[in-house]
C-alpha atoms as a PDB file:
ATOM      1  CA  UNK A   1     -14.302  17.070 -13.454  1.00  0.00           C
ATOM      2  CA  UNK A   2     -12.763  15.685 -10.101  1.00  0.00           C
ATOM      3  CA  UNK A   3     -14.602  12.623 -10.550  1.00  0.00           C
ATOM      4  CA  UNK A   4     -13.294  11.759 -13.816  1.00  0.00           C
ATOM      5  CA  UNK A   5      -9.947  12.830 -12.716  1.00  0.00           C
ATOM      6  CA  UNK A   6     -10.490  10.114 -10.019  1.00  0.00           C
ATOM      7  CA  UNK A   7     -11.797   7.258 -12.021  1.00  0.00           C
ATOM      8  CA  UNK A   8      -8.976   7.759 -14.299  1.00  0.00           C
ATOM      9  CA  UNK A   9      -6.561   7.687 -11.476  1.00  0.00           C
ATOM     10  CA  UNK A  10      -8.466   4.339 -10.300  1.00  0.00           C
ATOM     11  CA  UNK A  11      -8.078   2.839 -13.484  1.00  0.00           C
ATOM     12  CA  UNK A  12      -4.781   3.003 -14.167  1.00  0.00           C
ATOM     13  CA  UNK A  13      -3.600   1.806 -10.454  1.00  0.00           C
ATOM     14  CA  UNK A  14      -6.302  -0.984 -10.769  1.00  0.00           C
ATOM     15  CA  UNK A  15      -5.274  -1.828 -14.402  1.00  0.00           C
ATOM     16  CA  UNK A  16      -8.900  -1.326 -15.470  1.00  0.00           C
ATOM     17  CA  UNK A  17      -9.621  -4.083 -13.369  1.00  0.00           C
ATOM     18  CA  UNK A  18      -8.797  -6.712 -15.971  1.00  0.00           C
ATOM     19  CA  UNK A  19      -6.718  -8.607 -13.690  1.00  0.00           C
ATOM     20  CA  UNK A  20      -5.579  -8.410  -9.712  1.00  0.00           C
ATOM     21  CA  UNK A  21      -2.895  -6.477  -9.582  1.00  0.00           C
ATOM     22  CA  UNK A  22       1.135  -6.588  -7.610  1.00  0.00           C
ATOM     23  CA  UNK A  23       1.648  -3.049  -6.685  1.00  0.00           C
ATOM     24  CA  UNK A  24       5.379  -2.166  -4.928  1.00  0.00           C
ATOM     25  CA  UNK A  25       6.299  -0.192  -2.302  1.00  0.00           C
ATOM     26  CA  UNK A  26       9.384   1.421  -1.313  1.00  0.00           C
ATOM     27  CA  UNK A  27       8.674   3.984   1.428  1.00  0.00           C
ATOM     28  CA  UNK A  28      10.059   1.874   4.391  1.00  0.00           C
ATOM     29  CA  UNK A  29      13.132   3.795   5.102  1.00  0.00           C
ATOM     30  CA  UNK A  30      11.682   6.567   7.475  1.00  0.00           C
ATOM     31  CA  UNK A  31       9.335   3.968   9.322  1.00  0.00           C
ATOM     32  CA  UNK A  32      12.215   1.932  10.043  1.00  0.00           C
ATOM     33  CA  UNK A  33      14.949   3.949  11.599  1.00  0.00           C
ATOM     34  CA  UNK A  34      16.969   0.981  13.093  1.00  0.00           C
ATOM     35  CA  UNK A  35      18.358  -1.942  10.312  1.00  0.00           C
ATOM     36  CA  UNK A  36      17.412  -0.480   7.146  1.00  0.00           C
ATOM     37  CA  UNK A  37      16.336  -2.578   4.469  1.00  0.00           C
ATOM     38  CA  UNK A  38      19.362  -3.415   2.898  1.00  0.00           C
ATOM     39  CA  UNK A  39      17.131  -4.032  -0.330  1.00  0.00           C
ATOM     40  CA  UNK A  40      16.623  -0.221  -0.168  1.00  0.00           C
ATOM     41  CA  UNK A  41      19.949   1.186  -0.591  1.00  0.00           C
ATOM     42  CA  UNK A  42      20.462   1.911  -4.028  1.00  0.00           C
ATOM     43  CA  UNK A  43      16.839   3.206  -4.930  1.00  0.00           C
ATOM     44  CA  UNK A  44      17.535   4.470  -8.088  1.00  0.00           C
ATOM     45  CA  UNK A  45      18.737   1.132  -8.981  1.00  0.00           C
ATOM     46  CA  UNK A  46      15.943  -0.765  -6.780  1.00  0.00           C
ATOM     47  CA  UNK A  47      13.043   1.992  -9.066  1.00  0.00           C
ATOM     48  CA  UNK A  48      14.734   0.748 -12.671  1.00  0.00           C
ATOM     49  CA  UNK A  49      14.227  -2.891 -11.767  1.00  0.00           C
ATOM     50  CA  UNK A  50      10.482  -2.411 -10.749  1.00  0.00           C
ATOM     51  CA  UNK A  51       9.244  -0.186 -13.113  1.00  0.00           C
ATOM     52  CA  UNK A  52      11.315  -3.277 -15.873  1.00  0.00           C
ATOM     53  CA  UNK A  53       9.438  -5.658 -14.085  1.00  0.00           C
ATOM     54  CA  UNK A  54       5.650  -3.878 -14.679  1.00  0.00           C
ATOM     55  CA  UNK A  55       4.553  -3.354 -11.206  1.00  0.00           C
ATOM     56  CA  UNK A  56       1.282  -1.825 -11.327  1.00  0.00           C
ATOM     57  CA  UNK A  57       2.105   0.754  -9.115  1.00  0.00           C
ATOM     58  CA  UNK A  58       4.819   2.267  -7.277  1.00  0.00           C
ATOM     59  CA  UNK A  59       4.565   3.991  -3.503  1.00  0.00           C
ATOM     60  CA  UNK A  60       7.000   6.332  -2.329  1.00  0.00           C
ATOM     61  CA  UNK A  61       7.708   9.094  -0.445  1.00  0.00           C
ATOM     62  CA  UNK A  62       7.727  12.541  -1.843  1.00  0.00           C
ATOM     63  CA  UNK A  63      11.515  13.325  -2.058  1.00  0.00           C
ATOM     64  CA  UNK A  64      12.129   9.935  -3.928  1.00  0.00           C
ATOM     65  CA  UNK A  65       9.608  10.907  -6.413  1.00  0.00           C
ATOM     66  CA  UNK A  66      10.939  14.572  -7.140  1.00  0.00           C
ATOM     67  CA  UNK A  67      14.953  13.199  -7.410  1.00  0.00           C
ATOM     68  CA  UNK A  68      14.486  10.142  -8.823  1.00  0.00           C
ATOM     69  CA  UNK A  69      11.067   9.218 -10.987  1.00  0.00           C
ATOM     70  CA  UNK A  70      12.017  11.813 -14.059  1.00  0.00           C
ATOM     71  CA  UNK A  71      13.170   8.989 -16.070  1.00  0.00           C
ATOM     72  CA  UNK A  72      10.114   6.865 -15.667  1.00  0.00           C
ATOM     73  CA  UNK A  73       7.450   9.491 -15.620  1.00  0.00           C
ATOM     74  CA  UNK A  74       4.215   7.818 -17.089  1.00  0.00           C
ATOM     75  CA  UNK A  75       5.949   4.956 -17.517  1.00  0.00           C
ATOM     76  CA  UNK A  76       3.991   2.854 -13.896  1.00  0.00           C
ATOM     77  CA  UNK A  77       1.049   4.587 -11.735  1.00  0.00           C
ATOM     78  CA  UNK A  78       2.923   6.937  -8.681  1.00  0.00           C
ATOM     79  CA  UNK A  79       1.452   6.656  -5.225  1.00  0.00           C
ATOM     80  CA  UNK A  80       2.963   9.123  -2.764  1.00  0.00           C
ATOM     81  CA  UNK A  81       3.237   7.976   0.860  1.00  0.00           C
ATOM     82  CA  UNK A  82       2.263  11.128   3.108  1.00  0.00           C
ATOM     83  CA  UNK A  83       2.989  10.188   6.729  1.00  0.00           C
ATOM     84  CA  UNK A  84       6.034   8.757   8.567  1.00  0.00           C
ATOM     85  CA  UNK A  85       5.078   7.467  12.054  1.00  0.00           C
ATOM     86  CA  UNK A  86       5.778   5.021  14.780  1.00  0.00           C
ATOM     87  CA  UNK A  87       3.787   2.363  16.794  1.00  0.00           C
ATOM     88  CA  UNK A  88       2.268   4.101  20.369  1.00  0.00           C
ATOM     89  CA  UNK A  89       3.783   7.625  19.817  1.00  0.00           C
ATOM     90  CA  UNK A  90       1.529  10.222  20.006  1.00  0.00           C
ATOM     91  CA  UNK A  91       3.619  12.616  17.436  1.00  0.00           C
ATOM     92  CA  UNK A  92       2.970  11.255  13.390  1.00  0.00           C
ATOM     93  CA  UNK A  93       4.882  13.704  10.648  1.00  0.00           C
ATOM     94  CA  UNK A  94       2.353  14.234   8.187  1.00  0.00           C
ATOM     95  CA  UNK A  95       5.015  14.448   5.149  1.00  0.00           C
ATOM     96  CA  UNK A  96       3.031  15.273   1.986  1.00  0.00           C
ATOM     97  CA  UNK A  97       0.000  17.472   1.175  1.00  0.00           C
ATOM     98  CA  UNK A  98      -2.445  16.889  -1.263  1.00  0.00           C
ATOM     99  CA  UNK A  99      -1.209  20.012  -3.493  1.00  0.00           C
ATOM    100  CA  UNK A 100       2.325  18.196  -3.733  1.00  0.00           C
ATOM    101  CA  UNK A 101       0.925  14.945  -4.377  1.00  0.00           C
ATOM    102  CA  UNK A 102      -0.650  16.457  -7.547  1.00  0.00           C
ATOM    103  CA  UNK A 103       1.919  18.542  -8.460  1.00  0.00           C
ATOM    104  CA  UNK A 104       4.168  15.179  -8.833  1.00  0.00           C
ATOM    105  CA  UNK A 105       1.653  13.985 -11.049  1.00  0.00           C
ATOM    106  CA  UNK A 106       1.028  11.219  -8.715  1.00  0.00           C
ATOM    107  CA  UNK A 107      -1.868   8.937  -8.958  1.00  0.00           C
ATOM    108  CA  UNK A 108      -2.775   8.535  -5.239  1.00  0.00           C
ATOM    109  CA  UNK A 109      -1.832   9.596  -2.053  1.00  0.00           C
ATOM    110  CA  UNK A 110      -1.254   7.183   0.714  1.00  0.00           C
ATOM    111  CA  UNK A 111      -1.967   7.498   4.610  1.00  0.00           C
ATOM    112  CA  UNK A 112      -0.414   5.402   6.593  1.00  0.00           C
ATOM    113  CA  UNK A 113      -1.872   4.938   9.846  1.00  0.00           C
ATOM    114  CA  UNK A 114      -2.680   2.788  13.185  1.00  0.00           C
ATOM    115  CA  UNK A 115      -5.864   1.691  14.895  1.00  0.00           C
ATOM    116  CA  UNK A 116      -6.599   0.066  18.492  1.00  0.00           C
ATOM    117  CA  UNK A 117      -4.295   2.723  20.573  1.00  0.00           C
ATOM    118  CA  UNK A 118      -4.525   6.019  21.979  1.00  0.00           C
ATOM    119  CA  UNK A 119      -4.110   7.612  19.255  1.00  0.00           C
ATOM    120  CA  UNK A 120      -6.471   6.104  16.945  1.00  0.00           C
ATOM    121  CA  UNK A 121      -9.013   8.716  16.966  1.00  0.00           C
ATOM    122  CA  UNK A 122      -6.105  11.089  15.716  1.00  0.00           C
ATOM    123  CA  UNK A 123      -5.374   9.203  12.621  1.00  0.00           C
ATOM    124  CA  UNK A 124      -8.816   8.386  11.900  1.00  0.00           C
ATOM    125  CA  UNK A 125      -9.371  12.579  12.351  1.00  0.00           C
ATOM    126  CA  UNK A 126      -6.221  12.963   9.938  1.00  0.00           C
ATOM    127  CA  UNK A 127      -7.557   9.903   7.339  1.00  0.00           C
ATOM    128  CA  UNK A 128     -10.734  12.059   6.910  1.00  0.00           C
ATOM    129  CA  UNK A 129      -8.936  15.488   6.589  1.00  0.00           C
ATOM    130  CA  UNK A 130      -7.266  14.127   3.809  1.00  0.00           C
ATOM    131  CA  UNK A 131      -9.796  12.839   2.208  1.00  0.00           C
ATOM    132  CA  UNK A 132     -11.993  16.009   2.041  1.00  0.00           C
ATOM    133  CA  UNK A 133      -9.188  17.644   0.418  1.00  0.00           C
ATOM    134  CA  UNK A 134      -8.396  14.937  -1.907  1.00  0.00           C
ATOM    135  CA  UNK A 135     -12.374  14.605  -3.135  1.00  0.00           C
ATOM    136  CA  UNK A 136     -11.949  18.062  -4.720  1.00  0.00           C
ATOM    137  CA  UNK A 137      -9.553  16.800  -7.092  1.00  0.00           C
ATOM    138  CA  UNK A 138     -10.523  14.006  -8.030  1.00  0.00           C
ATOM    139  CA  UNK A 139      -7.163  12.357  -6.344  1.00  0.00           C
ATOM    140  CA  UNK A 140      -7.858   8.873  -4.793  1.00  0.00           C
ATOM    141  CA  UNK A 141      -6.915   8.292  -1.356  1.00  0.00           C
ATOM    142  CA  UNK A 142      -5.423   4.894  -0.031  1.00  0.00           C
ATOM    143  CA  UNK A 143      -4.958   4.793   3.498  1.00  0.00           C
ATOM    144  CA  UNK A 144      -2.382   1.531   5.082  1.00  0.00           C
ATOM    145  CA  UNK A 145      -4.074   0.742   8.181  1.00  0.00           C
ATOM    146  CA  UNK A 146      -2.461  -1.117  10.571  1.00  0.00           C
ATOM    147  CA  UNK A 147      -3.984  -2.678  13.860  1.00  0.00           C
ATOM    148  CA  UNK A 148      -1.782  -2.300  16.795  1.00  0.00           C
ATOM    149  CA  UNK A 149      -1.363  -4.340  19.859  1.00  0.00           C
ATOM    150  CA  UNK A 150       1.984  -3.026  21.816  1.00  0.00           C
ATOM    151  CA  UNK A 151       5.370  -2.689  21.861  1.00  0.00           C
ATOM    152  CA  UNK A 152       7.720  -2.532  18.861  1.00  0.00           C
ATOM    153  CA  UNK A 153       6.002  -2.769  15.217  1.00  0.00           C
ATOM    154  CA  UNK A 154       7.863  -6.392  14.247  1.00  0.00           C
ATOM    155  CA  UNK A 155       5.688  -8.038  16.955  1.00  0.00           C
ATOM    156  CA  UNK A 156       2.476  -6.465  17.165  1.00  0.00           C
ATOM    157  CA  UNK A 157       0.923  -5.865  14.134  1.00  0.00           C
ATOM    158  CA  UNK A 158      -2.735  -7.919  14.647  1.00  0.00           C
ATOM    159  CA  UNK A 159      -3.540 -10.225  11.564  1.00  0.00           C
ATOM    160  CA  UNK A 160      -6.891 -12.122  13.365  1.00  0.00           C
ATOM    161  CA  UNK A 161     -10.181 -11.512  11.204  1.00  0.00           C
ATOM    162  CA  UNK A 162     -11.514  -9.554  13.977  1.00  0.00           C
ATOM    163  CA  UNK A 163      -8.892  -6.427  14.031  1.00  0.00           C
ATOM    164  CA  UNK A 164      -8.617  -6.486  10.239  1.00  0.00           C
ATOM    165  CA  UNK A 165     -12.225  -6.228   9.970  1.00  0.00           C
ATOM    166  CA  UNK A 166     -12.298  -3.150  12.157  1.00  0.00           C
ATOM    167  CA  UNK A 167      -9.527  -1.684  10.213  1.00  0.00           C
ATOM    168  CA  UNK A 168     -10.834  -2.264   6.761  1.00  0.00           C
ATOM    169  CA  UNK A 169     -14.563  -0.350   8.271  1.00  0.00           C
ATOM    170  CA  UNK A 170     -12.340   2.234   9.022  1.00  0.00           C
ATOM    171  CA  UNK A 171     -11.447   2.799   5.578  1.00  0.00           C
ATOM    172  CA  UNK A 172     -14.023   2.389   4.131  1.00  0.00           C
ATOM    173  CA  UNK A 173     -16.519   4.933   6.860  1.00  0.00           C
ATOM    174  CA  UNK A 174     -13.939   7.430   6.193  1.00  0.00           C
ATOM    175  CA  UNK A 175     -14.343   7.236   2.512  1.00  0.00           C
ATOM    176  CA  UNK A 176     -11.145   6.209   1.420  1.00  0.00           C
ATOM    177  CA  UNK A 177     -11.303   4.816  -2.315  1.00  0.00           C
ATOM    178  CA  UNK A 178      -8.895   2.177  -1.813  1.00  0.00           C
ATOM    179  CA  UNK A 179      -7.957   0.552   1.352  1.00  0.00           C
ATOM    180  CA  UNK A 180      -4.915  -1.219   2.096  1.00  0.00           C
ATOM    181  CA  UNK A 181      -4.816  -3.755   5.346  1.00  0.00           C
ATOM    182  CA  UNK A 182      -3.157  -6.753   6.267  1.00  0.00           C
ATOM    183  CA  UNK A 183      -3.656 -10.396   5.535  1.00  0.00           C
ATOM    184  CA  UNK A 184      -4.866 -12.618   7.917  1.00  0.00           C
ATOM    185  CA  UNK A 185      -3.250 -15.433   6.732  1.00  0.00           C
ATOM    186  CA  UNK A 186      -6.447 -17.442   6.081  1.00  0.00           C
ATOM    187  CA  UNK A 187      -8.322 -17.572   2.429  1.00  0.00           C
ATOM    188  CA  UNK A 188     -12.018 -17.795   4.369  1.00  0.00           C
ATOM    189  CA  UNK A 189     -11.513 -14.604   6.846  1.00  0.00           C
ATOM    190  CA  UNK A 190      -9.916 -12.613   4.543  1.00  0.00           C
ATOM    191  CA  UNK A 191     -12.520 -13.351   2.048  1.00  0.00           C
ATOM    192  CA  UNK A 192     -15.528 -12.666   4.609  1.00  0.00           C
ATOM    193  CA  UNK A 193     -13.919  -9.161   5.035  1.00  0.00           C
ATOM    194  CA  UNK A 194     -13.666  -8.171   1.684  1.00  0.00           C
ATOM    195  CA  UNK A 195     -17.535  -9.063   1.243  1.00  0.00           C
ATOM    196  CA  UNK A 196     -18.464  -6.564   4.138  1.00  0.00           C
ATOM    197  CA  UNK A 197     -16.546  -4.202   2.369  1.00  0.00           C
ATOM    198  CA  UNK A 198     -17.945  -1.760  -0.434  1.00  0.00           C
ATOM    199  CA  UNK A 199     -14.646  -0.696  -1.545  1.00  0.00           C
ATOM    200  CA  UNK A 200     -11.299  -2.121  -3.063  1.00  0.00           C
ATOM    201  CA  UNK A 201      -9.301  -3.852  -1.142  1.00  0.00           C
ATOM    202  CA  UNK A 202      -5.366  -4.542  -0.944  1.00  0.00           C
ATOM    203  CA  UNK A 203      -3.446  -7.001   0.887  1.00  0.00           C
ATOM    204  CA  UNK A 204      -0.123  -5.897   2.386  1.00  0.00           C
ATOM    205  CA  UNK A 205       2.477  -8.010   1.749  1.00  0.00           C
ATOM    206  CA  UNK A 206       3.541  -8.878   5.379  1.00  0.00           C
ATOM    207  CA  UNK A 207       6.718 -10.068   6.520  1.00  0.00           C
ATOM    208  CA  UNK A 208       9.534 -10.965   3.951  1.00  0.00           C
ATOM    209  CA  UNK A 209       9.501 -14.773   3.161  1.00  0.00           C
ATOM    210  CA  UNK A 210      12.392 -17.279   2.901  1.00  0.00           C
ATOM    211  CA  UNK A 211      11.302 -18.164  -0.709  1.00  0.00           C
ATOM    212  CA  UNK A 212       9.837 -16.985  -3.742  1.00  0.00           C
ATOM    213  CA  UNK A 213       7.742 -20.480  -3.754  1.00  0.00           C
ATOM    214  CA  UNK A 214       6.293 -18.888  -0.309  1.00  0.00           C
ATOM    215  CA  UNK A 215       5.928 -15.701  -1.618  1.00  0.00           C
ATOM    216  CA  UNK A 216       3.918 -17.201  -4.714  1.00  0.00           C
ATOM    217  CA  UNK A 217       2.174 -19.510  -2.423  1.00  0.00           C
ATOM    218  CA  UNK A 218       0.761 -16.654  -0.454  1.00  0.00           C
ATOM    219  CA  UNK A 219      -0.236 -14.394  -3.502  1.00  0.00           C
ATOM    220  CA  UNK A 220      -2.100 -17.411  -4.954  1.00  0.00           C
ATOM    221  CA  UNK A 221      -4.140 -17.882  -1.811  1.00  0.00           C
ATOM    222  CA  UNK A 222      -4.734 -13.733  -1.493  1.00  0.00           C
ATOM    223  CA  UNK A 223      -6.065 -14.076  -5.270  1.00  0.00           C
ATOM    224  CA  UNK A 224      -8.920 -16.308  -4.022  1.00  0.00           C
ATOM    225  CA  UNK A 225     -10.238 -13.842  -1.778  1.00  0.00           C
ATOM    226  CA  UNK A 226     -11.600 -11.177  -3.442  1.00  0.00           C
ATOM    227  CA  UNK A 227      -8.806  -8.504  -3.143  1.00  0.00           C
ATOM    228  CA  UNK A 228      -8.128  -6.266  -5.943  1.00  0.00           C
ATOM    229  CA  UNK A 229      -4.173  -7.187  -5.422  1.00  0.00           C
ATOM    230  CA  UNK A 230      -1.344  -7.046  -3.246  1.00  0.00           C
ATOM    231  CA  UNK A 231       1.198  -4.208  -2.294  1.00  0.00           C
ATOM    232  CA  UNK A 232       4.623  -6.315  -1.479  1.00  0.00           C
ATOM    233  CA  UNK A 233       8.116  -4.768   0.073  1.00  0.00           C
ATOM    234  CA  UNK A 234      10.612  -6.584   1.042  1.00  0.00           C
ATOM    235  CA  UNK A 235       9.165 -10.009  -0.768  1.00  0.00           C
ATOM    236  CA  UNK A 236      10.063  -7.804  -4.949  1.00  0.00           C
ATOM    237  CA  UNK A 237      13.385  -5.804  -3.469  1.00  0.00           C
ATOM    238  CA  UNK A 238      14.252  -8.146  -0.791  1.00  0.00           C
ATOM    239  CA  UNK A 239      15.198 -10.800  -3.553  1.00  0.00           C
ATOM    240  CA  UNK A 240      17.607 -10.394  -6.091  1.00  0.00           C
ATOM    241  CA  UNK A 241      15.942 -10.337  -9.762  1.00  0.00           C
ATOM    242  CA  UNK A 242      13.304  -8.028  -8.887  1.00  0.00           C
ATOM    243  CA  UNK A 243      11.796  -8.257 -12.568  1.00  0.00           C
ATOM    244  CA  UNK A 244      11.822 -12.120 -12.570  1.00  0.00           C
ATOM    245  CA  UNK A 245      10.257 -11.377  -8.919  1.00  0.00           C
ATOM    246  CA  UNK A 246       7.396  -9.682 -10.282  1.00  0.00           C
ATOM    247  CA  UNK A 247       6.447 -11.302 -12.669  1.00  0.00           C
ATOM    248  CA  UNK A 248       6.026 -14.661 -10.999  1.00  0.00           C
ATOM    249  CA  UNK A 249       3.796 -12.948  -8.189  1.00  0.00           C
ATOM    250  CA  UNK A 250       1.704 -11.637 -10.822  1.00  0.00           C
ATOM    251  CA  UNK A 251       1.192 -14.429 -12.221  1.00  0.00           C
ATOM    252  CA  UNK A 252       0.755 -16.101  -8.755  1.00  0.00           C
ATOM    253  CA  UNK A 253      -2.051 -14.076  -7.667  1.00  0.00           C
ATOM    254  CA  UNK A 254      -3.965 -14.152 -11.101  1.00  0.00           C
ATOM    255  CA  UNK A 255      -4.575 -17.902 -10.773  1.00  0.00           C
ATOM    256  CA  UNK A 256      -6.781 -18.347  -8.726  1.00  0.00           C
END
């Protein structure tokens, strides 16, 4: 039973795999405590705009999800973010259990998480908890793994071929069913990691752009590298007609 439970789950978040797909997340509040995203502020307006504009999924954290999905239940795939953490501190809240995550009727639950640092062998210990308690439901598990250098998040997040590599292995030797890293910036590394890969991979959307046209740009190269899709932020609710937003990156990455 749990492992049609989880191929349904897959399907749905990876549209069947008929096409790459632009997934959206809005869980950046508690990861950024200074300068929140001003794109954020009005979620319930910010979750109507999305779900009109046919993301393919939505991530979230839990309490957004009980307060303010009821009118779009079934409506987009639900993906429910279950840590809050910060670069180098040895303390991570762990924010959502699997139970919950079910009971929301979400389709995933996410684990955000860093590698190269002291505490990588406690995330990676926390990654595989997870998933053993996810496999008995059938409830897919996407872990957002980050590779750290130092100091504060905006500058040391690693995009070279080499660290993303490592990070995607990590996924993947931990069993996760979908792994989520970031782009390197370059069509020919990123694709050479997501041929070493045995699993579904997802570009994070990096940075916010100055443009849609960049934004597009980038999605267009990702779609030539073998991802299943993107997960964007700031470049959907960081502009202002988030429907008109989606759609073009959609059509961006599909392309190629």
């Amino acid at each position: 039973m749990s492992d049609l439970g989880k191929a349904a789950r897959l399907h749905r978040i990876l549209a069947g795999h008929t096409r790459r797909v632009v997934t959206v997340a809005v869980d950046h509040m508690i990861n950024y405590p200074v300068g929140f995203p001003q794109g954020l502020r009005n979620l319930a307006h910010v979750l109507a705009r999305i779900v009109e504009g046919g993301a393919d999924a939505l991530t979230m954290n839990k309490g957004v999800a009980m307060r303010l999905m009821s009118p779009h239940a079934g409506r987009i795939p639900l993906i429910i973010q279950s840590m809050a953490l910060r670069p180098e501190d040895p303390i991570f809240a762990d924010t959502a259990t699997v139970e919950e995550v079910l009971g929301l009727g979400a389709d995933a639950i996410a684990v955000a998480m860093f590698v190269y640092g002291d505490e990588e062998l406690a995330y990676i210990k926390h990654l595989s908890k997870v998933v053993r308690e996810a496999e008995a439901f059938g409830l897919p598990v996407i872990p957002h793994i980050y590779p750290l250098s130092s100091g504060d998040e905006r500058h040391t997040i690693l995009h070279d071929p080499e660290h993303i590599h490592y990070a995607a292995r990590v996924g993947f030797e931990m069993g996760s069913d979908i792994i989520k890293v970031p782009y390197t910036g370059d069509v020919a590394s990123f694709r050479d990691i997501i041929a070493d890969i045995p699993a579904p991979v997802v570009a994070a959307g990096g940075p916010r752009c100055d443009t849609l046209d960049e934004a597009m740009a980038m999605l267009r190269d990702i779609g030539q590298t073998g991802a299943v899709g993107v997960t964007m932020g700031r470049n959907v609710w960081g502009f202002d007609d988030i429907p008109q937003v989606i759609g073009q990156l959609k059509k961006a990455i599909n392309e190629a």
